[in-house]
Protein backbone atom coordinates (compact mmCIF):
# COMPACT_ATOMS: atom_id res chain seq x y z
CA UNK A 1 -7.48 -12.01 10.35
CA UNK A 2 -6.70 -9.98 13.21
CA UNK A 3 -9.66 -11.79 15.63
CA UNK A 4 -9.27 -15.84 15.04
CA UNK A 5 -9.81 -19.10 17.30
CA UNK A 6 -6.87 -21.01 17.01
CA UNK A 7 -7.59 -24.48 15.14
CA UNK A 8 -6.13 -27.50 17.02
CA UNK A 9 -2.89 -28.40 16.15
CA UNK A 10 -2.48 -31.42 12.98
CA UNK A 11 -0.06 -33.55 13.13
CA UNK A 12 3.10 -32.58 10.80
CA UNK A 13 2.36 -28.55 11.98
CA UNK A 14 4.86 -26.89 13.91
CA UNK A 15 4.19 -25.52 17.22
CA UNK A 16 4.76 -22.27 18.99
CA UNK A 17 7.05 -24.27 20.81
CA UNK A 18 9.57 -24.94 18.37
CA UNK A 19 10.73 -21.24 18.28
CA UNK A 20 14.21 -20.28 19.87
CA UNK A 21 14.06 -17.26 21.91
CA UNK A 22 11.60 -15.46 23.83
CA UNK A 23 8.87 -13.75 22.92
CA UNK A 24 9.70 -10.29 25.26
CA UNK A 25 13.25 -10.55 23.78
CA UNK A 26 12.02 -10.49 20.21
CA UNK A 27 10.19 -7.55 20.25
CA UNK A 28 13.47 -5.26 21.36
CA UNK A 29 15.54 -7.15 17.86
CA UNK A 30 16.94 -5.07 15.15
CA UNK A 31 16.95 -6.06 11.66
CA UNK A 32 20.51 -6.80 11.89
CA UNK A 33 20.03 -8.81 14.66
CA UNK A 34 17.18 -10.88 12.89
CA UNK A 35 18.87 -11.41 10.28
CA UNK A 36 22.18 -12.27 12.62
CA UNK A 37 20.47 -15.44 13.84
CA UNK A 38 18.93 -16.79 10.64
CA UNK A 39 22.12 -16.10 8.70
CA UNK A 40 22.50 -19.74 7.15
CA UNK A 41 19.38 -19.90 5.90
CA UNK A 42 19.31 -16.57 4.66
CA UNK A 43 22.73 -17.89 2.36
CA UNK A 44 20.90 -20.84 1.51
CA UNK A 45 17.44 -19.20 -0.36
CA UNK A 46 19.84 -16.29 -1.97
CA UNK A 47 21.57 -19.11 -3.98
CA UNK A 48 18.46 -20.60 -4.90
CA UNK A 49 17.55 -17.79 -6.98
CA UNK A 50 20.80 -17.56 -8.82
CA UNK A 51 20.46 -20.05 -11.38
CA UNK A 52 17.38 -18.85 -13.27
CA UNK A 53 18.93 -15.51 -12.96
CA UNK A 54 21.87 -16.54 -15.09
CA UNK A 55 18.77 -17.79 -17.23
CA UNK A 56 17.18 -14.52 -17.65
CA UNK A 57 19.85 -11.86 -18.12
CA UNK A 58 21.31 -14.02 -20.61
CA UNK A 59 17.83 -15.14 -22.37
CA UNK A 60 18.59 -13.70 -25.94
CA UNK A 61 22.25 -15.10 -25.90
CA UNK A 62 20.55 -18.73 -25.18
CA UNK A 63 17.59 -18.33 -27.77
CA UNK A 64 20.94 -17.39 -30.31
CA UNK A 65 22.77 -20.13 -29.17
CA UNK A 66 20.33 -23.02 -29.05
CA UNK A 67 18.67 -22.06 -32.46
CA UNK A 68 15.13 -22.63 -30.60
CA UNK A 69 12.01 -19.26 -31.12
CA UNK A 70 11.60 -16.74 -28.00
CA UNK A 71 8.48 -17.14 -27.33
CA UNK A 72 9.61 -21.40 -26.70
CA UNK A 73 12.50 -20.66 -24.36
CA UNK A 74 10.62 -17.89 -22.46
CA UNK A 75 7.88 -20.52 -21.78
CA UNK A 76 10.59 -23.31 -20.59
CA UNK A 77 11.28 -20.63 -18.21
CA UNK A 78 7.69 -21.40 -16.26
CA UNK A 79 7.63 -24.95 -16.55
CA UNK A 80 9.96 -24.85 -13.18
CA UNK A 81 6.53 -23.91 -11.74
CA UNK A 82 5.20 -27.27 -11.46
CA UNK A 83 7.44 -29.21 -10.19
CA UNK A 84 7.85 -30.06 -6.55
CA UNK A 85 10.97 -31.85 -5.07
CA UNK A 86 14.61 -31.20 -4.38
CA UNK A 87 16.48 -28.32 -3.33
CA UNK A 88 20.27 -27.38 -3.53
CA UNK A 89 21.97 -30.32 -5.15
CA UNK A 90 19.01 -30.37 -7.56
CA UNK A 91 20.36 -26.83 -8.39
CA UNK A 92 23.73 -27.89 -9.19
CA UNK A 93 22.75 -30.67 -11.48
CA UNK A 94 20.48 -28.19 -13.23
CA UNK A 95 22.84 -26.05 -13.91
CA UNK A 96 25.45 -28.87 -15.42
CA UNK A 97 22.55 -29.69 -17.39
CA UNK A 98 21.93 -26.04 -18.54
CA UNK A 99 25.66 -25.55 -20.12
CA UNK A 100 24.73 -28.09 -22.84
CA UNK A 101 22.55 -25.21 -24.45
CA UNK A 102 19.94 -27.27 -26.43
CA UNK A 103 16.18 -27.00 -25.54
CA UNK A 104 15.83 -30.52 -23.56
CA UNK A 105 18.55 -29.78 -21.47
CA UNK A 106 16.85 -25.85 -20.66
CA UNK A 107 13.66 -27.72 -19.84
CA UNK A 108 15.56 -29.80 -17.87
CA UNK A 109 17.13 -27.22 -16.42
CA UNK A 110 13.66 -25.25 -15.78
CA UNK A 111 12.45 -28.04 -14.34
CA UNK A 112 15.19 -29.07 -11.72
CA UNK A 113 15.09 -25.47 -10.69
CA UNK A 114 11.99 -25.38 -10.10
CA UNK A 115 11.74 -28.16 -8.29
CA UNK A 116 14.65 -27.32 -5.77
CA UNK A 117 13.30 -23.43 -5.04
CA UNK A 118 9.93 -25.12 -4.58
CA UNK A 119 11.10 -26.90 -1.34
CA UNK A 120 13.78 -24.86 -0.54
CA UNK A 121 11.83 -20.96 -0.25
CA UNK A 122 8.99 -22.12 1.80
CA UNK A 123 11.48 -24.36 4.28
CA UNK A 124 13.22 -21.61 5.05
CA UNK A 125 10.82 -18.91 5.10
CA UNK A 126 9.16 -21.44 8.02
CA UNK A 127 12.36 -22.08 9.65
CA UNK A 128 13.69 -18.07 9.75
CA UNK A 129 9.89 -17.57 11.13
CA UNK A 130 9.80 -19.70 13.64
CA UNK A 131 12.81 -19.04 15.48
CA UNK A 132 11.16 -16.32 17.05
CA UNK A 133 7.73 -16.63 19.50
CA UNK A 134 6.62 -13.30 18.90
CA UNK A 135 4.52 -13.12 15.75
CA UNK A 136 5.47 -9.53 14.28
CA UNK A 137 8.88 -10.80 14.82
CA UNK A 138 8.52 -14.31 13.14
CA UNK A 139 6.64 -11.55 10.16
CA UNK A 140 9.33 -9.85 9.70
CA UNK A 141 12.23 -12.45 9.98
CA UNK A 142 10.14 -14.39 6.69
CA UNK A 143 10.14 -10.75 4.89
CA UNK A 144 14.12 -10.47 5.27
CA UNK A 145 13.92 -13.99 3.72
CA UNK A 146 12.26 -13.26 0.95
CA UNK A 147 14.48 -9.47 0.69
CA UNK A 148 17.16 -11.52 0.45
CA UNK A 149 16.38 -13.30 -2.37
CA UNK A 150 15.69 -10.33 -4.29
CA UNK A 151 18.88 -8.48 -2.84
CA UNK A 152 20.14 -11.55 -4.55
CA UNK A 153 18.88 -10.88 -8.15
CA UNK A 154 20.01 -7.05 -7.62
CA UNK A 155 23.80 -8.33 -7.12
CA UNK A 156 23.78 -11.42 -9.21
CA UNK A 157 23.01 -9.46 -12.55
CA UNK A 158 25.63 -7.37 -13.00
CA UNK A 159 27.91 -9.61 -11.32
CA UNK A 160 27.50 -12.43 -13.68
CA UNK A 161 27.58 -10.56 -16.47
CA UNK A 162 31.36 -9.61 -15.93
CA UNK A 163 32.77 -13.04 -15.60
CA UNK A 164 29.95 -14.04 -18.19
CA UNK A 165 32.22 -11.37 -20.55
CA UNK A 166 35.27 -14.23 -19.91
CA UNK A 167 33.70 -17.40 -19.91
CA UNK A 168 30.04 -17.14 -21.19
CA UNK A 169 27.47 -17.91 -19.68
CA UNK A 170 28.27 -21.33 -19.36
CA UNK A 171 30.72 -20.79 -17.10
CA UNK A 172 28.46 -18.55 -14.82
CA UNK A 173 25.92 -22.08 -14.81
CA UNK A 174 29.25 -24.22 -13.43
CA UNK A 175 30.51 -22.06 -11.42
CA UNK A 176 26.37 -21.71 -9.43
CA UNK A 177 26.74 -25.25 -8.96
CA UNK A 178 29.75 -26.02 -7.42
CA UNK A 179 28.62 -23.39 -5.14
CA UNK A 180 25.47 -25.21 -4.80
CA UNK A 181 27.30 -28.23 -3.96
CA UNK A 182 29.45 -26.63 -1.24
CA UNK A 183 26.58 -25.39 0.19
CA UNK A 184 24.49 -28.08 0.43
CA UNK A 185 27.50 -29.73 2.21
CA UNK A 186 27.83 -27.31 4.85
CA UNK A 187 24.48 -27.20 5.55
CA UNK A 188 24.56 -30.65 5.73
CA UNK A 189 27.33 -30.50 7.93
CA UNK A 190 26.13 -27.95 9.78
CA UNK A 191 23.10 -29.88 10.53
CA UNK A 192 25.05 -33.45 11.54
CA UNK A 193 26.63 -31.35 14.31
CA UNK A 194 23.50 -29.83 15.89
CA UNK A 195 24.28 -26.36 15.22
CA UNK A 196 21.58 -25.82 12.71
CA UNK A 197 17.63 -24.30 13.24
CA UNK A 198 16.63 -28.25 15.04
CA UNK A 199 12.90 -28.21 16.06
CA UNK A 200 12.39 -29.03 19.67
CA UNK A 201 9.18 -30.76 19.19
CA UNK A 202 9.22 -34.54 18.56
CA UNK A 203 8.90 -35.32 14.96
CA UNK A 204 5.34 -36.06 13.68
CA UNK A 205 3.39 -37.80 10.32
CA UNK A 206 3.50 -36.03 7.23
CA UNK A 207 0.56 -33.98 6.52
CA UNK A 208 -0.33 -34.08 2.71
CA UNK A 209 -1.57 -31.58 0.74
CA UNK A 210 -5.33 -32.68 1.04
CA UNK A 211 -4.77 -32.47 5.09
CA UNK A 212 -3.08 -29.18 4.67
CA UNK A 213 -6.04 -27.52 2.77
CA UNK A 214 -8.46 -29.10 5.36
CA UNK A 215 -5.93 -26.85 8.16
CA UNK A 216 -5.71 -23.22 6.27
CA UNK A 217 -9.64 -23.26 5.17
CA UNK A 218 -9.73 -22.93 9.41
CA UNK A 219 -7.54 -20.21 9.27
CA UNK A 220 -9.14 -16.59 9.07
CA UNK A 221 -7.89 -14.81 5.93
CA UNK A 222 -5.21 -17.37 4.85
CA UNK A 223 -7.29 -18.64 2.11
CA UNK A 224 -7.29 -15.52 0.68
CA UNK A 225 -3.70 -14.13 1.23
CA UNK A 226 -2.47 -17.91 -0.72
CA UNK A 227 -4.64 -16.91 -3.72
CA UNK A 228 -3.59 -13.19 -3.52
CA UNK A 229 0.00 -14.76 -3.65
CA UNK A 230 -0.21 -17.02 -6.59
CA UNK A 231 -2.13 -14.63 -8.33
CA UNK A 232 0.60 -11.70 -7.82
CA UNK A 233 3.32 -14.25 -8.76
CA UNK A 234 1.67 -15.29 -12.35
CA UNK A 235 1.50 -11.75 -13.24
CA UNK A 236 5.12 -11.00 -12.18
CA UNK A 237 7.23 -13.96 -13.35
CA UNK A 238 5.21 -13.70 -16.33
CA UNK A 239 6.59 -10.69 -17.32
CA UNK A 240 10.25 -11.65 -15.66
CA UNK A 241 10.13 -14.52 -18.58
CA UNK A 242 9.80 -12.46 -21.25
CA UNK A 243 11.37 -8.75 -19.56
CA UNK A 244 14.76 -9.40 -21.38
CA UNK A 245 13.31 -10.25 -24.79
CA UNK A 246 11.11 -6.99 -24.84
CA UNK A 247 14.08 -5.01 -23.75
CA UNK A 248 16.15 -6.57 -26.87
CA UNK A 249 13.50 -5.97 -29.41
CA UNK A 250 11.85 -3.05 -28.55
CA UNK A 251 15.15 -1.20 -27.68
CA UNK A 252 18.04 -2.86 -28.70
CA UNK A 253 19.48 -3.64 -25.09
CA UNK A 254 21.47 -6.43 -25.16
CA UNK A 255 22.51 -8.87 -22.00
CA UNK A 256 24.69 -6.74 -20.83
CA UNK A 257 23.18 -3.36 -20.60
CA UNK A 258 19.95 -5.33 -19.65
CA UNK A 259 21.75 -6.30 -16.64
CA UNK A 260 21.19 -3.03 -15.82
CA UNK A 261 17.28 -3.03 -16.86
CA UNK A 262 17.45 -6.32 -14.35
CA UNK A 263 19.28 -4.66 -11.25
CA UNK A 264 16.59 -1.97 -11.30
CA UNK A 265 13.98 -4.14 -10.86
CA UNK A 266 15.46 -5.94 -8.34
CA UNK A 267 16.43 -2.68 -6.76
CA UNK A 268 12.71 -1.47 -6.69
CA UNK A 269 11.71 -4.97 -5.09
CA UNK A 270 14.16 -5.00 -2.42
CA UNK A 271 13.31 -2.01 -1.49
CA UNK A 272 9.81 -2.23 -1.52
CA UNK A 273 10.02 -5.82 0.27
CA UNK A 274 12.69 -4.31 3.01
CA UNK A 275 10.61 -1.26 3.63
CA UNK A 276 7.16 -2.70 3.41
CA UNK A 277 8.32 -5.39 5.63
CA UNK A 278 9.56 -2.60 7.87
CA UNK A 279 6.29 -0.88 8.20
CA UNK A 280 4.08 -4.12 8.46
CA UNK A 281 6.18 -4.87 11.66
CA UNK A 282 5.11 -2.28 13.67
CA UNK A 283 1.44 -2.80 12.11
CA UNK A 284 -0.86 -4.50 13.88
CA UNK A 285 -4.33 -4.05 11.61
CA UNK A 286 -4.79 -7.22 8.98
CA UNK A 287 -7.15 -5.06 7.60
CA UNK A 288 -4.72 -2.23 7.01
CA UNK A 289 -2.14 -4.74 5.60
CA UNK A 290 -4.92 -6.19 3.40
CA UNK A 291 -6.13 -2.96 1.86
CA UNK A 292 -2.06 -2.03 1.09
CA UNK A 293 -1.52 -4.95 -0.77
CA UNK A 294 -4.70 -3.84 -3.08
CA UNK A 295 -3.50 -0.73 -3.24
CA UNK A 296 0.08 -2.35 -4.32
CA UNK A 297 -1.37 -3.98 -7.38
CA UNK A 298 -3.54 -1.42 -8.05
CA UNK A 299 -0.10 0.21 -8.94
CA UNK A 300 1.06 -3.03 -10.10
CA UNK A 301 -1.59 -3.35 -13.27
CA UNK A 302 -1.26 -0.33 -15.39
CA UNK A 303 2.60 -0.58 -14.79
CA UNK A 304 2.84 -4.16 -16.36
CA UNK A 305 0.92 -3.18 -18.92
CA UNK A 306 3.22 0.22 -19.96
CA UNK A 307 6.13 -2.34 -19.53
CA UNK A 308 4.68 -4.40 -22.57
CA UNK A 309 3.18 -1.64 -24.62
CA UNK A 310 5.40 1.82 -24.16
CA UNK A 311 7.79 2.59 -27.32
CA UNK A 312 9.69 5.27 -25.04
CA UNK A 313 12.63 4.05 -22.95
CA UNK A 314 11.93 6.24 -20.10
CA UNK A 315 9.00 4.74 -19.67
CA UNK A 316 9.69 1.77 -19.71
CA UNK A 317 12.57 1.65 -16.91
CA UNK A 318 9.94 3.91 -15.00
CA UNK A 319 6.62 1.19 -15.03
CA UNK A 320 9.65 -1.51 -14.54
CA UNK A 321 10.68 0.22 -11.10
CA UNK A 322 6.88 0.68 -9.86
CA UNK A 323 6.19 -3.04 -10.70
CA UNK A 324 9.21 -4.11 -8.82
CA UNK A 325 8.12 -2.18 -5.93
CA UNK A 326 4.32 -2.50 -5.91
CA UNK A 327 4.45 -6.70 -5.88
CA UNK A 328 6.89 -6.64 -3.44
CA UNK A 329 4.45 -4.75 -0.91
CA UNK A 330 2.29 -6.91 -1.45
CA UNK A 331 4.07 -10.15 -0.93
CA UNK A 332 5.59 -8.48 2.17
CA UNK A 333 2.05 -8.09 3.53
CA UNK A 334 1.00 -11.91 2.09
CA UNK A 335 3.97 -12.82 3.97
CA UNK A 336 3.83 -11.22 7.16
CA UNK A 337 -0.14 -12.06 7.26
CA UNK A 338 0.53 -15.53 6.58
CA UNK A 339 3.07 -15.78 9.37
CA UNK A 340 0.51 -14.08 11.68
CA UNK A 341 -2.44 -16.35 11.07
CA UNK A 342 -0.80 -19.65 10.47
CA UNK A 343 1.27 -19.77 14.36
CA UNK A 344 1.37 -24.12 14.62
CA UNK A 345 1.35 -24.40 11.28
CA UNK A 346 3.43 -22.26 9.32
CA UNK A 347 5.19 -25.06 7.56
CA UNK A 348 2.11 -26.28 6.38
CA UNK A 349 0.97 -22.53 5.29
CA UNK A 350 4.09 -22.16 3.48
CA UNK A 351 4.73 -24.68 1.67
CA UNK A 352 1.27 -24.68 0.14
CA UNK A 353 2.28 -21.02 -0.49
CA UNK A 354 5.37 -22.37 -2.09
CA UNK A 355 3.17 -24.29 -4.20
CA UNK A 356 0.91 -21.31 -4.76
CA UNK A 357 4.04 -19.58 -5.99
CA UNK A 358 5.41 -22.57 -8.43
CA UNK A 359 2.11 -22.83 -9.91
CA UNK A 360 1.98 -18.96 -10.28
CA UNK A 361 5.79 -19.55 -12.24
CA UNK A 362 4.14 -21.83 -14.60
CA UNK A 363 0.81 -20.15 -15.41
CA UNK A 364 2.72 -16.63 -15.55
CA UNK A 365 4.98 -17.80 -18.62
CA UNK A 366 2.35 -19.56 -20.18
CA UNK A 367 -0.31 -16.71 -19.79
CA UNK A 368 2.15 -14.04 -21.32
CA UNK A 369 2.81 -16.56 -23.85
CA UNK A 370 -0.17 -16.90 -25.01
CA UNK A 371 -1.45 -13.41 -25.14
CA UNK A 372 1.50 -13.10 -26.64
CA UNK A 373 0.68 -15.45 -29.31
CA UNK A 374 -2.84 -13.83 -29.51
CA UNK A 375 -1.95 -10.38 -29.81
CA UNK A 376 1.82 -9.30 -29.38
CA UNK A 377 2.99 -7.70 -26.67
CA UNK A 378 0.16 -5.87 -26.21
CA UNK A 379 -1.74 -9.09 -25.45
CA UNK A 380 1.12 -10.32 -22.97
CA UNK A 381 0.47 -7.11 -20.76
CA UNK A 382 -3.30 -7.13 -20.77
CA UNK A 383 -3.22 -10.63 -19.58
CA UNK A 384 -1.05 -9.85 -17.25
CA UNK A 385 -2.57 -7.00 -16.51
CA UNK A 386 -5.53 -8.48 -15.53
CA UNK A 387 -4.30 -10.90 -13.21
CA UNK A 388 -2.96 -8.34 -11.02
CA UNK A 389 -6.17 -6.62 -10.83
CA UNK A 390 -7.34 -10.12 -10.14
CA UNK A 391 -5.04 -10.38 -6.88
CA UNK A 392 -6.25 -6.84 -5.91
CA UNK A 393 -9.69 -7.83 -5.65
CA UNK A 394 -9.09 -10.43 -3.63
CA UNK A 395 -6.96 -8.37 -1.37
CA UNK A 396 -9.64 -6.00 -0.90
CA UNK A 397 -12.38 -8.61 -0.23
CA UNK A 398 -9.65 -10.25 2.72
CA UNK A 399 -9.47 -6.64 4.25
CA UNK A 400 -12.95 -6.21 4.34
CA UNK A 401 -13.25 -9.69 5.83
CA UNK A 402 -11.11 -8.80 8.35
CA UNK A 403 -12.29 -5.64 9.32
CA UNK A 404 -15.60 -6.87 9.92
CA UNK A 405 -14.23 -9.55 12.43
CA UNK A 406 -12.17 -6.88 14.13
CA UNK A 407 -15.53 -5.00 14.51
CA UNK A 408 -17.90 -8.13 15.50
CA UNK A 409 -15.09 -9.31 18.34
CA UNK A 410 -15.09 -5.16 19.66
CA UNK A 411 -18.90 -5.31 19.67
CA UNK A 412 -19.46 -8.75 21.24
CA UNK A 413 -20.14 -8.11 25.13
């Protein structure tokens, strides 16, 4: 990945072009300052995530209320995986949808979410990217992106589950959407008067997701990084469906002390996602980046597997840290890779890595489900398990890929 011929550009990519800045400039930025200039979009993705939150911490109080089994609800939770349109206002009607508490109106709700994080993660993960020219820059500017989701989960936990203590949970779903709705106005507005991330390139066609696959088979190591991705997000939001219901039966926490179990995790992924994407910056090896996302998930497996099988609490909150942090190293260095090797068409990269990523949401829940089904809990973590060992071997193949074009491009006269 590090050694590549550029592709020519397709029409719908973005261009270098359409940065902000200047390249020299963006090498001397802090974090803060990163972060400073891509702070509406950064708002925008961190209330994306809050809806199925609200669905997660409070999973056992909806399987109580709408009378429906576990292992159905935890399932509903994936089918937001495959769908692929919308974005903030989508979010808002979900939630109005989700206060009604029977199980149409939760797959309805899965589904709507779904379908607005789908669009709305990758946009902005391109947008935040490419208003920088220099590429370790644009890296780490999509990292803070995705931190900031996860910072998102680490506050929204605990913080909806005091109001949830007045008004339910229900009330925590209304009150996401009229923030939704506010949001999606000022953006809007924000965008009428100019003052938003505007490309500077003319716009182009569409480019479909046939035409898309045609542009990242071109690009060195992309390929692999998109199937590393999906592949680390089926083994994580699998276990994220189900997380809340294991904690309930296995150790009687209920939504509110499992807040707790939930800010932890998100802790450990923020961290490893800030700090990861911290380190990647300043490293310039694909190779290197490649083998530490194996290494990641070679953490990742046994850890998802102790979180489904251990009896001892301990234990359990330990494997729950290391997963958090181990997948978010490596989805920093899919990330930051991605951004690297995709410069001209990073909205085209992403959003088939949104895709990636939606899919991954769907297969996840279903995959735990049914080794769940087969085999208990044990079966859930095996599965899962094994998909992250999955991801790891194709992290290691992309790093030897790519050090074996570092060392053909030294070696060519």
């Amino acid at each position: 990945m590090t050694a590549r011929r550029t592709p020519a550009p397709t029409p719908g990519a973005t261009t270098p072009g359409a940065a902000t800045g200047t390249g020299p400039d963006d090498l001397a930025l802090t974090d803060l300052q990163i972060a400073a200039r891509i702070r509406p979009l950064l708002a925008a993705c961190a209330l994306g995530l809050v809806p199925f939150t609200v669905y997660s911490t409070f999973l056992v109080d909806i399987v109580r209320d709408s009378g429906q089994d576990p292992v159905l609800m935890g399932w509903l939770r994936g089918t937001g995986g495959v769908a692929a349109a919308g974005a903030l206002l989508l979010l808002a009607l979900a939630c109005a949808l989700g206060t009604l508490g029977s199980a149409g109106a939760w797959a309805a709700f899965c589904l709507l979410v779904g379908a607005g994080t789908s669009v709305l993660n990758p946009a902005v993960s391109a947008m935040a990217a490419d208003r920088f020219r220099d590429e370790a820059t644009s890296g780490r500017a999509a990292t803070q992106v995705s931190a900031t989701m996860t910072l998102t989960a680490v506050l929204a936990a605990p913080l909806l589950a005091g109001p949830a203590v007045l008004w339910g949970w229900r009330g925590d779903l209304l009150a996401t959407a009229l923030l939704a709705v506010l949001t999606a106005a000022l953006l809007w507005r924000r965008t009428r008067r100019g003052t938003g991330s505007r490309p500077t390139t003319p716009p182009a066609h569409r480019t479909g997701y046939l035409a898309g696959l045609r542009v990242v088979r071109d690009l060195p190591g992309v390929p692999a990084m998109l199937l590393v991705s999906a592949l680390r997000t089926t083994a994580f939001m699998g276990q994220l469906a189900y997380l809340s219901v294991v904690y309930f039966e296995r150790f009687a926490l209920g939504a509110g002390v499992f807040s707790l179990v939930w800010t932890l995790s998100g802790v450990a992924f923020f961290l490893g996602n800030w700090f990861g994407g911290r380190l990647l910056r300043s490293l310039h090896s694909s190779a290197r980046a490649a083998w530490i996302a194996c290494g990641a998930a070679l953490v990742g497996a046994p850890a998802v597997l102790l979180v489904f099988t251990t009896t001892h609490l301990v234990v359990a909150l330990t494997a729950t840290a290391l997963l958090g942090a181990s997948h978010a190293v490596v989805a920093a260095v899919v990330t930051t890779l991605l951004v690297r090797a995709s410069a001209g068409h990073r909205g085209t990269v992403l959003g088939l890595n949104g895709a990636g990523q939606s899919l991954g949401v769907c297969l996840g829940a279903s995959l735990a489900g049914a080794g769940l089904g087969l085999a208990g809990w044990t079966g859930a973590g095996v599965a899962l398990a094994t998909t992250t060992l999955l991801a790891a071997v194709v992290a290691a193949c992309a790093a030897v890929a790519a050090g074996s074009a570092t060392s053909g491009v030294r070696e060519s006269p």
